[in-house]
PDB file of N, CA and C in Angstrom:
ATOM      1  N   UNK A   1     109.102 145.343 108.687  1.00  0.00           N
ATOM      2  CA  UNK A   1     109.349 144.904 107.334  1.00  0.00           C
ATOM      3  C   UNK A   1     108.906 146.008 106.387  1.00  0.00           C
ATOM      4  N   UNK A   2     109.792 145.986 105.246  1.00  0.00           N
ATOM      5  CA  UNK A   2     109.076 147.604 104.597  1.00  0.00           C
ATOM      6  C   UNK A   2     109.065 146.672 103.300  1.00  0.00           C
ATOM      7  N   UNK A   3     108.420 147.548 102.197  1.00  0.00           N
ATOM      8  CA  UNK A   3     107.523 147.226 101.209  1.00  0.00           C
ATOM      9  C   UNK A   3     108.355 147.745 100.283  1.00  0.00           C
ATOM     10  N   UNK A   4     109.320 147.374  98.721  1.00  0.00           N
ATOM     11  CA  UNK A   4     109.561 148.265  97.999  1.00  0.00           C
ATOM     12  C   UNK A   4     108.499 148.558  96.967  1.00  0.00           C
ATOM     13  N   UNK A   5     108.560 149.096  96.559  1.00  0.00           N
ATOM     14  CA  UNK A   5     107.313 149.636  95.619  1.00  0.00           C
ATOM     15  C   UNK A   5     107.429 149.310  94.559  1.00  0.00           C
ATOM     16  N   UNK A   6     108.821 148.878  94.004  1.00  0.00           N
ATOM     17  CA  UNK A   6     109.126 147.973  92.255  1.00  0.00           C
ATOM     18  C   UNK A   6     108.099 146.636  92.642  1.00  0.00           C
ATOM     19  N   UNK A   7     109.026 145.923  94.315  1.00  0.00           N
ATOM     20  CA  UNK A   7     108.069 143.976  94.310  1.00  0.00           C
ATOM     21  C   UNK A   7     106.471 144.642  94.607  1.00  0.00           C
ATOM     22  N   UNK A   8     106.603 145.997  95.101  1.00  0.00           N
ATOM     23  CA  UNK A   8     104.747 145.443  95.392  1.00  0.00           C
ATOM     24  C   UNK A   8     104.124 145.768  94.003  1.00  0.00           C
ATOM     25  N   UNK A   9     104.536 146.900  92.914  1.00  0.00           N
ATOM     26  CA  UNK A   9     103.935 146.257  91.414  1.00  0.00           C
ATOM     27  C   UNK A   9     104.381 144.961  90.631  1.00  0.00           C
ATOM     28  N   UNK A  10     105.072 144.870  91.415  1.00  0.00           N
ATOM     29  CA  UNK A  10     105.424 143.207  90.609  1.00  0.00           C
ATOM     30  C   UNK A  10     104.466 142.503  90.832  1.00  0.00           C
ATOM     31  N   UNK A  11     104.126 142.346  92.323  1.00  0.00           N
ATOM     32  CA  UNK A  11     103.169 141.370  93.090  1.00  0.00           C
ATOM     33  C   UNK A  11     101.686 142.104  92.211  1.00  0.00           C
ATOM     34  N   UNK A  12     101.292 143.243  91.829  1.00  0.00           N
ATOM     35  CA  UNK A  12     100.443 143.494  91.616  1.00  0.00           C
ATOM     36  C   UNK A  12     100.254 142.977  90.562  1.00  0.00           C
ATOM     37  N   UNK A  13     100.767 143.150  89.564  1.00  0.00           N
ATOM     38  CA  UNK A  13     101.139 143.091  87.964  1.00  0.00           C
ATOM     39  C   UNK A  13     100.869 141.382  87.759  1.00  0.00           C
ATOM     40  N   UNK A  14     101.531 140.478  88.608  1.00  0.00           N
ATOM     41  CA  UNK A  14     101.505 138.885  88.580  1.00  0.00           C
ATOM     42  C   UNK A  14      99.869 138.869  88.803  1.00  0.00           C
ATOM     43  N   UNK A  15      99.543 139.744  89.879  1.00  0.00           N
ATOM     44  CA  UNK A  15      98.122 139.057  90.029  1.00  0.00           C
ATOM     45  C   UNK A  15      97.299 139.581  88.920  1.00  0.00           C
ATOM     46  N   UNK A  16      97.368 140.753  88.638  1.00  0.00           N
ATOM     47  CA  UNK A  16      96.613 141.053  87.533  1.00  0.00           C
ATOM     48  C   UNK A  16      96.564 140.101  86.265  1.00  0.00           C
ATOM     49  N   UNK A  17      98.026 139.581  85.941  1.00  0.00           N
ATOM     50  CA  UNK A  17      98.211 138.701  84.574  1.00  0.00           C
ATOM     51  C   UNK A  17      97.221 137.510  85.148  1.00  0.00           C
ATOM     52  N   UNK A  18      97.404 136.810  86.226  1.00  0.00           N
ATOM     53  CA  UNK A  18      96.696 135.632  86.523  1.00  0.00           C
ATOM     54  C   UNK A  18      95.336 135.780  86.700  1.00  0.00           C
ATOM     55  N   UNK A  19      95.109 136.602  87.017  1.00  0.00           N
ATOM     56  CA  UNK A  19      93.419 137.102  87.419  1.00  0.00           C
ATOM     57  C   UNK A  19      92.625 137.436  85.880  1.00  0.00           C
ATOM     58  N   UNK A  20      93.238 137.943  84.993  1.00  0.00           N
ATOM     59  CA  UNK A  20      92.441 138.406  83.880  1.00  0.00           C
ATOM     60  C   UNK A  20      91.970 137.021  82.782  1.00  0.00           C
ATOM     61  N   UNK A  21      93.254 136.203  82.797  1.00  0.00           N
ATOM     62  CA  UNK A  21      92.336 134.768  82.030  1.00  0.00           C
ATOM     63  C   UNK A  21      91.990 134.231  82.796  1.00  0.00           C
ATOM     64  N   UNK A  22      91.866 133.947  83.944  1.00  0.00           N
ATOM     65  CA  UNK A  22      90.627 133.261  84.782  1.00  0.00           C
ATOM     66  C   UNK A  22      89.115 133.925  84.525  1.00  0.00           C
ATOM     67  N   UNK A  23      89.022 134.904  84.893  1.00  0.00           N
ATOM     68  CA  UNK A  23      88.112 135.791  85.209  1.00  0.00           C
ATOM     69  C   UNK A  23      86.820 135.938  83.088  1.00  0.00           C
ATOM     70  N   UNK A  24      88.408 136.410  82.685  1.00  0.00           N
ATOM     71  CA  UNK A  24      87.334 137.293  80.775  1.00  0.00           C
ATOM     72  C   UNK A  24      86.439 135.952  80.758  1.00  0.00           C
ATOM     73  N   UNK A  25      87.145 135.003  80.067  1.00  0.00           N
ATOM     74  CA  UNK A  25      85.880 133.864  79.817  1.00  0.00           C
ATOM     75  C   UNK A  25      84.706 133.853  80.854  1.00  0.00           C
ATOM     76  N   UNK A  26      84.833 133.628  82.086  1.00  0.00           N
ATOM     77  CA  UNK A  26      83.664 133.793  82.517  1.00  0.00           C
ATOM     78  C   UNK A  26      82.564 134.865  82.249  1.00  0.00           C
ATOM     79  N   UNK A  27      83.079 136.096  81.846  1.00  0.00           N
ATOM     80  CA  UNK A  27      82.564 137.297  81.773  1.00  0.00           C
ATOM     81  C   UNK A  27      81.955 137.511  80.575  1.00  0.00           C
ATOM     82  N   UNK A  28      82.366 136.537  79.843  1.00  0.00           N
ATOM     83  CA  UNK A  28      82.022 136.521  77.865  1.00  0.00           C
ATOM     84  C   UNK A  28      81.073 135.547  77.789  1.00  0.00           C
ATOM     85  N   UNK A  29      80.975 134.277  78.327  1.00  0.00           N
ATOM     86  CA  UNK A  29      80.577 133.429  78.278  1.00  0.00           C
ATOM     87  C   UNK A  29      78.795 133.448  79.534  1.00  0.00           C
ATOM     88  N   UNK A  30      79.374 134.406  80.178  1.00  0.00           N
ATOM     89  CA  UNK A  30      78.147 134.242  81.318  1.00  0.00           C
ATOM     90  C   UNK A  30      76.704 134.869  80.784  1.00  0.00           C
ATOM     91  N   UNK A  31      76.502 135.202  79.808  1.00  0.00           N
ATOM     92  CA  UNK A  31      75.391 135.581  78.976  1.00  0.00           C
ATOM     93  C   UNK A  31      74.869 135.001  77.489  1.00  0.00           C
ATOM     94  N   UNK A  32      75.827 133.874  77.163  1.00  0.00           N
ATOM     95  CA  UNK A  32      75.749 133.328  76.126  1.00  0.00           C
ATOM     96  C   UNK A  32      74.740 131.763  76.346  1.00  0.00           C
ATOM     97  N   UNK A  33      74.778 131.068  75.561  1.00  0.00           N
ATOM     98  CA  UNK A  33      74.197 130.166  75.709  1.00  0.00           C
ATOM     99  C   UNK A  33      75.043 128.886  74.712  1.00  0.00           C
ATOM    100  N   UNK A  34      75.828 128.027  75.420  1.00  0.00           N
ATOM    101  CA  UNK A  34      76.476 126.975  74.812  1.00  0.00           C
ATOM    102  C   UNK A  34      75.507 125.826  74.328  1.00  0.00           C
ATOM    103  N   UNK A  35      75.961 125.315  72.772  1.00  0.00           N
ATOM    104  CA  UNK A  35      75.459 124.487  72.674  1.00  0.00           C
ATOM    105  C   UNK A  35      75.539 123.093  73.629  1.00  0.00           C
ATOM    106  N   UNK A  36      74.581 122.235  73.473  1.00  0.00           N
ATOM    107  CA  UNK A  36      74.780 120.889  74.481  1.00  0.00           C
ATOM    108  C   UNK A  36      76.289 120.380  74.554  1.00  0.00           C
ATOM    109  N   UNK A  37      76.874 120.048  72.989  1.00  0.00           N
ATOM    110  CA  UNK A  37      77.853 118.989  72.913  1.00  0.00           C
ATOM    111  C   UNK A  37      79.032 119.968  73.236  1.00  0.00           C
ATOM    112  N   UNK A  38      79.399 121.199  73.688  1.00  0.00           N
ATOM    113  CA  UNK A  38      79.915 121.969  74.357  1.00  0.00           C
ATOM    114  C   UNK A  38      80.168 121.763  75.882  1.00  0.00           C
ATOM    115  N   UNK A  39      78.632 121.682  76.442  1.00  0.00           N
ATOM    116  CA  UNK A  39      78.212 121.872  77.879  1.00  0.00           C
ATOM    117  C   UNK A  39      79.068 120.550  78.080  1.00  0.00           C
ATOM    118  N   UNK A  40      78.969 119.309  77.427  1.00  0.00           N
ATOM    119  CA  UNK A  40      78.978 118.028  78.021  1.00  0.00           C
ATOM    120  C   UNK A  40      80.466 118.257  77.669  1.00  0.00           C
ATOM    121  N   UNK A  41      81.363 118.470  76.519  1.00  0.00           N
ATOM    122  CA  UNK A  41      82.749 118.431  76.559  1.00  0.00           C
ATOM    123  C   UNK A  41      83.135 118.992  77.930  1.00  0.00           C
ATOM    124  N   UNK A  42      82.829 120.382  77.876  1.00  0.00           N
ATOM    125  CA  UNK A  42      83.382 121.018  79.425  1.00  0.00           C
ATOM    126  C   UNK A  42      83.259 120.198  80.097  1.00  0.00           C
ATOM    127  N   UNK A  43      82.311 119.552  80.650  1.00  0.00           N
ATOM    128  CA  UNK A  43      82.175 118.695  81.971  1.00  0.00           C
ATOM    129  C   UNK A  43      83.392 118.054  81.723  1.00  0.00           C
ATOM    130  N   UNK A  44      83.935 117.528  80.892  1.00  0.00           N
ATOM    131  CA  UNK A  44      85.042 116.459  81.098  1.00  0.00           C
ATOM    132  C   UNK A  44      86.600 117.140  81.455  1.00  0.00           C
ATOM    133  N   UNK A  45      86.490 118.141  81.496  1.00  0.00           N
ATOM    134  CA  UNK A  45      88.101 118.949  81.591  1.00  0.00           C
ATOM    135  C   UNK A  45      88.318 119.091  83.191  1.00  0.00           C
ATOM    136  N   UNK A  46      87.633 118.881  83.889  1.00  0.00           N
ATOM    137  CA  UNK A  46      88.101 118.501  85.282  1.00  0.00           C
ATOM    138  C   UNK A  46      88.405 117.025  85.856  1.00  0.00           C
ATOM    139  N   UNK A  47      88.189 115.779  84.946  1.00  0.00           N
ATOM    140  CA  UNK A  47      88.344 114.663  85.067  1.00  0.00           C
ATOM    141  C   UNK A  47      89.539 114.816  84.859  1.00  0.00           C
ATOM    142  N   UNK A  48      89.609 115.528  82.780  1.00  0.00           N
ATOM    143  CA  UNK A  48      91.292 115.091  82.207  1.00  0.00           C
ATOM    144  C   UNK A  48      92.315 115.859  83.276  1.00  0.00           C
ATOM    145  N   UNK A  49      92.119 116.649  83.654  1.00  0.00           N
ATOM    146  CA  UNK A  49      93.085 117.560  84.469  1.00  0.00           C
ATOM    147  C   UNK A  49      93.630 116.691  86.038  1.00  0.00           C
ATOM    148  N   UNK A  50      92.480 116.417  86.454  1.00  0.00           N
ATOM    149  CA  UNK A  50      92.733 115.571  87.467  1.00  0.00           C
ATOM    150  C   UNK A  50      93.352 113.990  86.873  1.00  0.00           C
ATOM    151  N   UNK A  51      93.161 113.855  85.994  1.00  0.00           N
ATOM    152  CA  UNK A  51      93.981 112.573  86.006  1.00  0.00           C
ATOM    153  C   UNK A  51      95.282 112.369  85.769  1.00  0.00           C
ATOM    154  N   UNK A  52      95.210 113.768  84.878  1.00  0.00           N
ATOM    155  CA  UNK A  52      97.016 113.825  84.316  1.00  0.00           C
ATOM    156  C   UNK A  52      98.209 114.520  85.540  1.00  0.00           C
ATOM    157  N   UNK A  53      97.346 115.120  86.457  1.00  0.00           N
ATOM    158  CA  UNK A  53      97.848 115.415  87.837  1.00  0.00           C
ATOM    159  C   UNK A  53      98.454 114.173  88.487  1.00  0.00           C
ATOM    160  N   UNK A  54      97.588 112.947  88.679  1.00  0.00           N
ATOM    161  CA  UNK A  54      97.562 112.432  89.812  1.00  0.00           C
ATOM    162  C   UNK A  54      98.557 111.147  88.598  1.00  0.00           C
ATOM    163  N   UNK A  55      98.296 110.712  87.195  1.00  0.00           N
ATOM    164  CA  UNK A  55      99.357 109.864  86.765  1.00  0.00           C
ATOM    165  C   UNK A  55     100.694 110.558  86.826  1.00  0.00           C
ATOM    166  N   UNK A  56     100.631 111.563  86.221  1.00  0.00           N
ATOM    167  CA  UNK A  56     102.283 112.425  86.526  1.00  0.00           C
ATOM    168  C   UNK A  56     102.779 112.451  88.066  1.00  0.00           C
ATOM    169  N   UNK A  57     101.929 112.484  89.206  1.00  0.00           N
ATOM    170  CA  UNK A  57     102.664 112.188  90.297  1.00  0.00           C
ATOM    171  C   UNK A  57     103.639 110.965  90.802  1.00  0.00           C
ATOM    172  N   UNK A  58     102.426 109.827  90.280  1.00  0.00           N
ATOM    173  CA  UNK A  58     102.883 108.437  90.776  1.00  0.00           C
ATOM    174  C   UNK A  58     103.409 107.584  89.997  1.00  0.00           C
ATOM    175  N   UNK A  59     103.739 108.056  88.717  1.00  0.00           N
ATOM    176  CA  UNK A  59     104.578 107.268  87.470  1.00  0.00           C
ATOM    177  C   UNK A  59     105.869 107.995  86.982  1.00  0.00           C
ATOM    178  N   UNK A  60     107.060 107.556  87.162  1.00  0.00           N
ATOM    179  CA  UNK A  60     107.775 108.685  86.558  1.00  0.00           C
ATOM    180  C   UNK A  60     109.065 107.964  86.141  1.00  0.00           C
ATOM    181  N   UNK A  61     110.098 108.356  85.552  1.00  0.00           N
ATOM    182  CA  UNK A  61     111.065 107.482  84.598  1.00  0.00           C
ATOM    183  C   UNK A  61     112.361 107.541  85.606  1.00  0.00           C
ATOM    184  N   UNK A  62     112.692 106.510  85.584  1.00  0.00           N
ATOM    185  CA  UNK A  62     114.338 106.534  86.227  1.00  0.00           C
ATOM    186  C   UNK A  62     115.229 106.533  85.048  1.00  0.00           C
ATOM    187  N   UNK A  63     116.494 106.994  85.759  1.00  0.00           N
ATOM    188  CA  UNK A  63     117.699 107.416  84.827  1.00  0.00           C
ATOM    189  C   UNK A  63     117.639 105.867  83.241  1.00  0.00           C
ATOM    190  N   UNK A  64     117.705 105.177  83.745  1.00  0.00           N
ATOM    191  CA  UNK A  64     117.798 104.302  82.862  1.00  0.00           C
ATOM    192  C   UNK A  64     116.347 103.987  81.962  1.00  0.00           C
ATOM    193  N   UNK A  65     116.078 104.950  81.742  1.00  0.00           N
ATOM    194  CA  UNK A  65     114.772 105.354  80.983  1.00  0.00           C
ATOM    195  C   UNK A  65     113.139 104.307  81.244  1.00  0.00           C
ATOM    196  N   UNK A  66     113.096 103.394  81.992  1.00  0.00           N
ATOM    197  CA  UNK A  66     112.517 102.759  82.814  1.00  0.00           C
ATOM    198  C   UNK A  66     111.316 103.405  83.339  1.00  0.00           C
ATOM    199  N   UNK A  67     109.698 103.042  83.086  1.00  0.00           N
ATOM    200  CA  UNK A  67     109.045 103.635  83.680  1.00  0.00           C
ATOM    201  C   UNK A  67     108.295 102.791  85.508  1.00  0.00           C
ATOM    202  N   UNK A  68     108.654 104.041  86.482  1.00  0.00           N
ATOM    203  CA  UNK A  68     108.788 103.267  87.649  1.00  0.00           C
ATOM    204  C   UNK A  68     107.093 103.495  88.096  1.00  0.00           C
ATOM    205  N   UNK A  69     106.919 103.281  89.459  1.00  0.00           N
ATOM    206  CA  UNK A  69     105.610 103.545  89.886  1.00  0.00           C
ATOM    207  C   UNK A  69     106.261 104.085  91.541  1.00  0.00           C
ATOM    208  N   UNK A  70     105.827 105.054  91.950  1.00  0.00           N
ATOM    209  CA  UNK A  70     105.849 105.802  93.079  1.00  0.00           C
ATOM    210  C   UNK A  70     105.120 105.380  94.137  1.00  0.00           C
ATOM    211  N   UNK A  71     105.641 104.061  94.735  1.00  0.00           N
ATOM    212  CA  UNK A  71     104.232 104.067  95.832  1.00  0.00           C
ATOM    213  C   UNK A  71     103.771 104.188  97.094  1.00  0.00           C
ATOM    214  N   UNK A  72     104.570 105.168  97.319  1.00  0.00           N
ATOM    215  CA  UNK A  72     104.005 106.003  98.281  1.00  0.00           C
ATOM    216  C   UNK A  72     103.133 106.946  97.984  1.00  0.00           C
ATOM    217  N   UNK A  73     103.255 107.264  96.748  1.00  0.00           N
ATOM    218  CA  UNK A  73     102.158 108.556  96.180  1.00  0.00           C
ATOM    219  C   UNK A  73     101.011 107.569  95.970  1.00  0.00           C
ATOM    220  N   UNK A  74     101.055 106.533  95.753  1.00  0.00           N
ATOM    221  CA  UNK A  74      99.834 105.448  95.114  1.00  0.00           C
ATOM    222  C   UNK A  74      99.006 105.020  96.370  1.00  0.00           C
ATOM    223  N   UNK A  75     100.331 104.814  97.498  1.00  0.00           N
ATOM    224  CA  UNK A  75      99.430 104.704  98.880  1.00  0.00           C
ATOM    225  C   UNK A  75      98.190 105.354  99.668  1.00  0.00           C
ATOM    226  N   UNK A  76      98.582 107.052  98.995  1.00  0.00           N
ATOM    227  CA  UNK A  76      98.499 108.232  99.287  1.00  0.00           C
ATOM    228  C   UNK A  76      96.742 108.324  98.317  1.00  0.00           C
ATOM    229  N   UNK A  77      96.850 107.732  96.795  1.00  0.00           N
ATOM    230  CA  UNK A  77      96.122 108.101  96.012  1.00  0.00           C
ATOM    231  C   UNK A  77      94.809 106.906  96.027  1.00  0.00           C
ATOM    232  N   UNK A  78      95.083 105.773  96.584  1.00  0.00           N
ATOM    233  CA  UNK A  78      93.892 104.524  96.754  1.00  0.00           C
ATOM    234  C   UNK A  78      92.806 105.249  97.592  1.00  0.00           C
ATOM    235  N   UNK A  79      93.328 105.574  98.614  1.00  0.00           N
ATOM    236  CA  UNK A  79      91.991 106.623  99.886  1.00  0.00           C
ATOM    237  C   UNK A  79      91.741 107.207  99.702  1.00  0.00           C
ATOM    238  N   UNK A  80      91.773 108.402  99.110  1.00  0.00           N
ATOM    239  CA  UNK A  80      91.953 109.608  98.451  1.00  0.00           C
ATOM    240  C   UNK A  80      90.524 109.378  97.327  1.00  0.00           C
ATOM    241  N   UNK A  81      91.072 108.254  96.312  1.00  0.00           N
ATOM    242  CA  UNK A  81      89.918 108.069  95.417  1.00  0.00           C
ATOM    243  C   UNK A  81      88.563 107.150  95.952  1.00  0.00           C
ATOM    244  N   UNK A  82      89.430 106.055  96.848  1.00  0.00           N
ATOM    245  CA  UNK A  82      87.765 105.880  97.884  1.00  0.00           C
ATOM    246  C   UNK A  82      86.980 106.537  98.325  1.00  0.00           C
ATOM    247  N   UNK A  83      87.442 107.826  98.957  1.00  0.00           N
ATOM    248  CA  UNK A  83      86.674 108.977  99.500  1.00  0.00           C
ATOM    249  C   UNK A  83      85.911 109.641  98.543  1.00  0.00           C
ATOM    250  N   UNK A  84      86.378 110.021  97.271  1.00  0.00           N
ATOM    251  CA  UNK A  84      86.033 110.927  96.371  1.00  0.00           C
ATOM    252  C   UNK A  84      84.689 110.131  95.165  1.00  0.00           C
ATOM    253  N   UNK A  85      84.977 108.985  95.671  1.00  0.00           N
ATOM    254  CA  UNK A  85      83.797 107.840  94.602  1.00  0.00           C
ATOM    255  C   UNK A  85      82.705 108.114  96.010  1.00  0.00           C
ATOM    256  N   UNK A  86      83.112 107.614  97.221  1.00  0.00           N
ATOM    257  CA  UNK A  86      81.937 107.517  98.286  1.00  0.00           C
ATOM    258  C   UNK A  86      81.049 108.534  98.372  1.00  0.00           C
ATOM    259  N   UNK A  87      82.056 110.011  98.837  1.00  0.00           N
ATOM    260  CA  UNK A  87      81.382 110.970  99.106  1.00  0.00           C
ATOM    261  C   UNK A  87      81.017 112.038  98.068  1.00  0.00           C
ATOM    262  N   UNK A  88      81.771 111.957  96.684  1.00  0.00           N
ATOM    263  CA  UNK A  88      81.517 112.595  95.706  1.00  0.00           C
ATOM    264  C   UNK A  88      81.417 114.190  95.553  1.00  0.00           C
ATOM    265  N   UNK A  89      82.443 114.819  96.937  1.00  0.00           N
ATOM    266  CA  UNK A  89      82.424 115.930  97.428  1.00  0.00           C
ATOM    267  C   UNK A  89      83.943 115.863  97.316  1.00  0.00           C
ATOM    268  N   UNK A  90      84.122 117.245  96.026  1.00  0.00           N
ATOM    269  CA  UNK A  90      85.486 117.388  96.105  1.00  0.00           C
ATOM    270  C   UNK A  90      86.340 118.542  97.415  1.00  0.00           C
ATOM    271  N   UNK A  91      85.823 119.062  98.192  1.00  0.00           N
ATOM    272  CA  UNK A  91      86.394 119.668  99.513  1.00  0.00           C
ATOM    273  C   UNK A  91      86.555 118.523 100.513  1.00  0.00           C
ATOM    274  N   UNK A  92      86.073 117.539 100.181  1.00  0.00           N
ATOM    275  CA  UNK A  92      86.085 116.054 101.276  1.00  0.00           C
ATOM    276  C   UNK A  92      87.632 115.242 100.761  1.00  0.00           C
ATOM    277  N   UNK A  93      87.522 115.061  99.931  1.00  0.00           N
ATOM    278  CA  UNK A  93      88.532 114.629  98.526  1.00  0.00           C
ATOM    279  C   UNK A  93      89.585 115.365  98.791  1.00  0.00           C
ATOM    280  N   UNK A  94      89.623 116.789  99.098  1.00  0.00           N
ATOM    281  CA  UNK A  94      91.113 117.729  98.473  1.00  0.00           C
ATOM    282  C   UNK A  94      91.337 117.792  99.932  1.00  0.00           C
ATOM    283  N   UNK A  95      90.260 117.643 101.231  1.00  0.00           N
ATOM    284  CA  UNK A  95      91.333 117.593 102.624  1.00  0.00           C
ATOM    285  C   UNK A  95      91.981 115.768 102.800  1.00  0.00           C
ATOM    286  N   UNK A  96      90.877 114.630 102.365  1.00  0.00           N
ATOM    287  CA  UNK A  96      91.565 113.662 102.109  1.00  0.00           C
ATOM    288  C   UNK A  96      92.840 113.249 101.702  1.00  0.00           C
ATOM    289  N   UNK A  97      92.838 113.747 100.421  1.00  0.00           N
ATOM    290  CA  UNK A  97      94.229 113.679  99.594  1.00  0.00           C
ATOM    291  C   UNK A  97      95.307 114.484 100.373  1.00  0.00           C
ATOM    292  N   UNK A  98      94.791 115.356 101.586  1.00  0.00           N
ATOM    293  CA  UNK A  98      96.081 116.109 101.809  1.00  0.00           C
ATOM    294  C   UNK A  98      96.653 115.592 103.188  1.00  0.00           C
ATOM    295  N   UNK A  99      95.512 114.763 103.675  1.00  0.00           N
ATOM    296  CA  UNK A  99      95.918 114.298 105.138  1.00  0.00           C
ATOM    297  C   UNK A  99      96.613 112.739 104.595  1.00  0.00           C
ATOM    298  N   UNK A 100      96.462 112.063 103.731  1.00  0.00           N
ATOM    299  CA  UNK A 100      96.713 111.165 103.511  1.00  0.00           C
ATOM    300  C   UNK A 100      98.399 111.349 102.714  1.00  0.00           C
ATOM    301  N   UNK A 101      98.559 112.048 102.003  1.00  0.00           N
ATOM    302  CA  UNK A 101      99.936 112.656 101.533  1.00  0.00           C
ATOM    303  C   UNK A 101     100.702 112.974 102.543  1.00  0.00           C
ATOM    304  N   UNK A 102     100.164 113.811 103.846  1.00  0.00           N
ATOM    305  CA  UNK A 102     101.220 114.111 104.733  1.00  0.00           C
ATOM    306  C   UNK A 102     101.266 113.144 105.549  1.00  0.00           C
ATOM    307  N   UNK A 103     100.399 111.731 105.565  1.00  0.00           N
ATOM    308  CA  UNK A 103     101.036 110.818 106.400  1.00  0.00           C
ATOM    309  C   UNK A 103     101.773 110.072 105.915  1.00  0.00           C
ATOM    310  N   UNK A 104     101.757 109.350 104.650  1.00  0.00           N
ATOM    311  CA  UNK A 104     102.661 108.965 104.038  1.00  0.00           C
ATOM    312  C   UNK A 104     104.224 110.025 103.999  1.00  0.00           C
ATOM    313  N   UNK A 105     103.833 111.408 103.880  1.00  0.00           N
ATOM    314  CA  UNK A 105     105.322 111.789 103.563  1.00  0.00           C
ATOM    315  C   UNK A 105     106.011 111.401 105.035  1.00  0.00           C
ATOM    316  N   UNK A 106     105.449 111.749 106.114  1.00  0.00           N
ATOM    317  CA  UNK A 106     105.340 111.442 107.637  1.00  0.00           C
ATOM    318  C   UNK A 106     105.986 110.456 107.933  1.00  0.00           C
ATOM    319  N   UNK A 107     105.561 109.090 107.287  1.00  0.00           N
ATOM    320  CA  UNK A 107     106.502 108.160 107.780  1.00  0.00           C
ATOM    321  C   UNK A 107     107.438 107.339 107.412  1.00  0.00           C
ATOM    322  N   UNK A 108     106.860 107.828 105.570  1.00  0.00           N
ATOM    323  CA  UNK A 108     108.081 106.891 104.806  1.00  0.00           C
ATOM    324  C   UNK A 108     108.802 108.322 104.609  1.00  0.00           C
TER     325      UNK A 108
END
């Protein structure tokens, strides 16, 4: 397999764009000192993110503008959040959610 040298700066160039706003804030921020009502907002942006993930999966509109419920994704998402309340370990949670998705896709 050979390499052209335009896709491998492409490939470079993508990672660079994605890598640099992940990365600055941490780098700006890792010597500063946030106020409290800061610290505690942040905490909540991994809840909102995760929730608007997991409603946009299992709710979604049919042609006749109708909002339906997906439930096989819902099947998928009850264990998933049992695990993640029990064990409160999101690497427990993100192999959960993924063994439980591929059995559902599996048999329905």
């Amino acid at each position: 397999m050979s390499i052209n040298l335009s896709i491998l700066l492409i490939i470079l160039g993508c990672a660079m764009v994605t890598f640099i706003p992940r990365i600055i804030p941490f780098i700006v921020i890792r010597n500063m000192k946030l106020p409290k009502i800061v610290v505690k907002w942040l905490s909540f942006i991994p809840i909102c993110i995760f929730t608007a993930l997991i409603v946009d999966s299992f709710i979604s509109k049919d042609q006749s503008a109708l909002i339906s419920i997906n439930w096989s994704v819902l099947a998928a998402i009850i264990p998933t959040l049992i695990i993640a309340i029990w064990t409160k370990s999101l690497s427990v949670t993100v192999i959960v959610g993924i063994i439980c998705m591929a059995t559902v896709r599996f048999l329905f």
